[in-house]
Protein backbone atom coordinates (compact mmCIF):
# COMPACT_ATOMS: atom_id res chain seq x y z
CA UNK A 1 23.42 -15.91 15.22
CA UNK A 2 20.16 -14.45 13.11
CA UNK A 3 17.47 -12.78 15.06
CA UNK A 4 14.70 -14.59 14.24
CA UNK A 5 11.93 -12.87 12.20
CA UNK A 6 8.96 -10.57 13.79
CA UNK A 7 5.85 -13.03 13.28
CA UNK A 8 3.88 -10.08 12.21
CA UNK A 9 6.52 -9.70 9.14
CA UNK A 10 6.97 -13.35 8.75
CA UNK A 11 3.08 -13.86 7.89
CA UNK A 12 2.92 -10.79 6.22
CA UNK A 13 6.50 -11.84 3.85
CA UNK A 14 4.41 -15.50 3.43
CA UNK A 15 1.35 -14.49 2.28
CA UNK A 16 2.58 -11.70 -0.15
CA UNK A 17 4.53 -14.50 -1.98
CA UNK A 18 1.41 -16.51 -1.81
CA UNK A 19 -0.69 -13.91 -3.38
CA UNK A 20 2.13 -12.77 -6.12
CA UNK A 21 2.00 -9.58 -4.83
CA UNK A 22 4.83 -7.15 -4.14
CA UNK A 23 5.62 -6.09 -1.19
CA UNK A 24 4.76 -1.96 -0.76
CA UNK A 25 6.57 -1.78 2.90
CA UNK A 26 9.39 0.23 1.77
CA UNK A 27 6.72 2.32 0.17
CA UNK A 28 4.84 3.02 2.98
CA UNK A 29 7.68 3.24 5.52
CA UNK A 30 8.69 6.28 2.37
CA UNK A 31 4.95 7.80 3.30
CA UNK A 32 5.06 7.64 6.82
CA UNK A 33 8.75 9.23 6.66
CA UNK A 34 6.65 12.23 4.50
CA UNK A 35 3.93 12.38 7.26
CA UNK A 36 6.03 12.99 9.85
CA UNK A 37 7.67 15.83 8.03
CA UNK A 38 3.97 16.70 7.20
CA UNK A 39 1.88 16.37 9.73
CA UNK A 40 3.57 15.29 13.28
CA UNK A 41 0.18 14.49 14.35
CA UNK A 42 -0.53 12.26 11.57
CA UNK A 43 2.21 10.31 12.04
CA UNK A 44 1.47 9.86 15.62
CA UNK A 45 -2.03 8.66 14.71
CA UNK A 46 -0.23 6.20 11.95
CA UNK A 47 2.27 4.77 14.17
CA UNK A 48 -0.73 3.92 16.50
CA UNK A 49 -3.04 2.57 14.04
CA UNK A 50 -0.58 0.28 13.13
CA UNK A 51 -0.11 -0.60 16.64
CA UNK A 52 -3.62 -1.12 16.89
CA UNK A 53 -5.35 -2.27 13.62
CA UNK A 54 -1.62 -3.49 11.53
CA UNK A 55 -0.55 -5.59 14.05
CA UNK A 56 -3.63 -6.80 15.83
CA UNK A 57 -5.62 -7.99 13.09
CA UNK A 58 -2.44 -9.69 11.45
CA UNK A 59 -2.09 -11.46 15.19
CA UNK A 60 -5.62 -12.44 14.84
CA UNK A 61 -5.28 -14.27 11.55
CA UNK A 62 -6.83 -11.76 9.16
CA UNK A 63 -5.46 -11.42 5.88
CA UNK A 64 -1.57 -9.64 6.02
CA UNK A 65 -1.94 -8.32 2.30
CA UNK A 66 -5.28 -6.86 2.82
CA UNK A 67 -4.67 -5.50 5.94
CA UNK A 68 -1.34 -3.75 4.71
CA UNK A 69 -2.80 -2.91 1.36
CA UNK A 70 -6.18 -0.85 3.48
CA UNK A 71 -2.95 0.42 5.87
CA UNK A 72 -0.97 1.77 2.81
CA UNK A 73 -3.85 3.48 1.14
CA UNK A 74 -5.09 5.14 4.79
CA UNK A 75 -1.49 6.94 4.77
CA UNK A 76 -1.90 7.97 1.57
CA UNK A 77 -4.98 9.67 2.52
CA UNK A 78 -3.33 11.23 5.71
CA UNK A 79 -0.47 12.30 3.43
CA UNK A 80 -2.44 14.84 0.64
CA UNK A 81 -5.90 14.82 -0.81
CA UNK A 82 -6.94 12.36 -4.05
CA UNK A 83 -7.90 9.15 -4.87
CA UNK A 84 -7.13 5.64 -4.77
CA UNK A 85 -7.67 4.19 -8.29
CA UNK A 86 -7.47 0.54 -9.79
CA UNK A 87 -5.86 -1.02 -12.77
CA UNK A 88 -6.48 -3.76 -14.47
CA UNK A 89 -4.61 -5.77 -16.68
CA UNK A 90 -5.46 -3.65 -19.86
CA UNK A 91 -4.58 -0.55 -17.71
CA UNK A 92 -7.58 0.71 -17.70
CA UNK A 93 -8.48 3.00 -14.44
CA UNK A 94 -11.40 3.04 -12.09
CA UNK A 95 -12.23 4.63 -8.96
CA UNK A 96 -12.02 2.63 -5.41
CA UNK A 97 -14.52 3.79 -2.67
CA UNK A 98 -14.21 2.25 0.82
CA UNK A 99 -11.39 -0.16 1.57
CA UNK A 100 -9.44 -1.49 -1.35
CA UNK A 101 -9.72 -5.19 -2.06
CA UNK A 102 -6.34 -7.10 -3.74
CA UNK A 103 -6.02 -8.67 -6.30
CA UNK A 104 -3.03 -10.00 -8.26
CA UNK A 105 -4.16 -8.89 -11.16
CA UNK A 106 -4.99 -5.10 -10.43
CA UNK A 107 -2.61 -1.93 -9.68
CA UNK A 108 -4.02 0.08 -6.44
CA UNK A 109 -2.92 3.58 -7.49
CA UNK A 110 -2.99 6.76 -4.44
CA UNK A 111 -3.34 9.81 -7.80
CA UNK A 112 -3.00 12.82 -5.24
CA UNK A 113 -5.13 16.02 -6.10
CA UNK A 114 -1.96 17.95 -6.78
CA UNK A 115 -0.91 17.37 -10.77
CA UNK A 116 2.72 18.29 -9.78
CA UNK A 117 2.88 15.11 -7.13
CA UNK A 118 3.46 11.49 -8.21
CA UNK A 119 1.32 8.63 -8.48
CA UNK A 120 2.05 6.42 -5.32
CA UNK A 121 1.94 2.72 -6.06
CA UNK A 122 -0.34 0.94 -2.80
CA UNK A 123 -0.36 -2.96 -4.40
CA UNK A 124 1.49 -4.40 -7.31
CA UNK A 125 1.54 -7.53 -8.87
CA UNK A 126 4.48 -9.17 -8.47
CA UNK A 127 4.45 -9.27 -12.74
CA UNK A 128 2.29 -6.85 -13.72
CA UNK A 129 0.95 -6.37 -17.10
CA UNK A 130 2.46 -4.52 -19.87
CA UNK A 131 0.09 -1.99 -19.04
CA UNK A 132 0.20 -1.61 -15.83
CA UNK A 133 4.11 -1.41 -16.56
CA UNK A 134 3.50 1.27 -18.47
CA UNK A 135 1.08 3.46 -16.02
CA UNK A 136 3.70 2.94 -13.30
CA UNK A 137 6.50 3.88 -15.69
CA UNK A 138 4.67 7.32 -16.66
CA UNK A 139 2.42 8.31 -12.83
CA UNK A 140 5.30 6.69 -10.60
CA UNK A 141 8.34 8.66 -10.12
């Protein structure tokens, strides 16, 4: 018999597909794996913010993509130093300050300070534009 599915993920899984977004939890579970190689302390304060902000606010019926999407890019930032960037469907690049919004037409890009580290995808389109494609192909390893 199948264990049935963490609500939590089940909401989060249902509104992904609803948005056409991709889901980026592999990604972040990837960044958190980092941080605790990193930064032990970090990670602690990651594995309780999702405790406390993730999973609450998902429970209490805010938005699963945005809430992931704000988690993702807040690792990121725990991880190394740079910015989160958008792109839109022309792949053109701009800065995001405060929280990042999604959209399911825009790229959220973590570009770390570091020129030797890779670009780390936060939200995708499920189909994203040929340029987009292409800035993922080239920053993303």
């Amino acid at each position: 018999m199948s264990k049935p599915e963490d609500p939590i993920q089940e909401q989060t899984t249902g509104a992904l597909a609803d948005a056409g977004m991709a889901d980026m939890r592999p990604t972040y579970r990837g960044l958190l794996r980092r941080l605790k190689e990193a930064d032990p302390t970090a990670f602690t304060e990651a594995t309780a913010r999702y405790d406390e902000v993730v999973v609450k606010a998902i429970a209490g019926g805010d938005d699963p993509t945005a809430i992931w999407t704000t988690y993702g890019a807040w690792i990121a930032r725990r991880l190394m130093a740079g910015r989160l960037v958008q792109l839109d469907e022309t792949g053109l690049a701009t800065d995001v300050t405060g929280d990042p919004e999604v959209s399911s037409d825009r790229v959220l890009l973590y570009l770390p300070d570091v020129e030797k580290e890779a670009a780390i995808p936060i939200a995708c389109p499920l189909e994203p534009s040929p340029a987009q494609r292409s800035a993922l192909q080239l920053l993303v390893r």
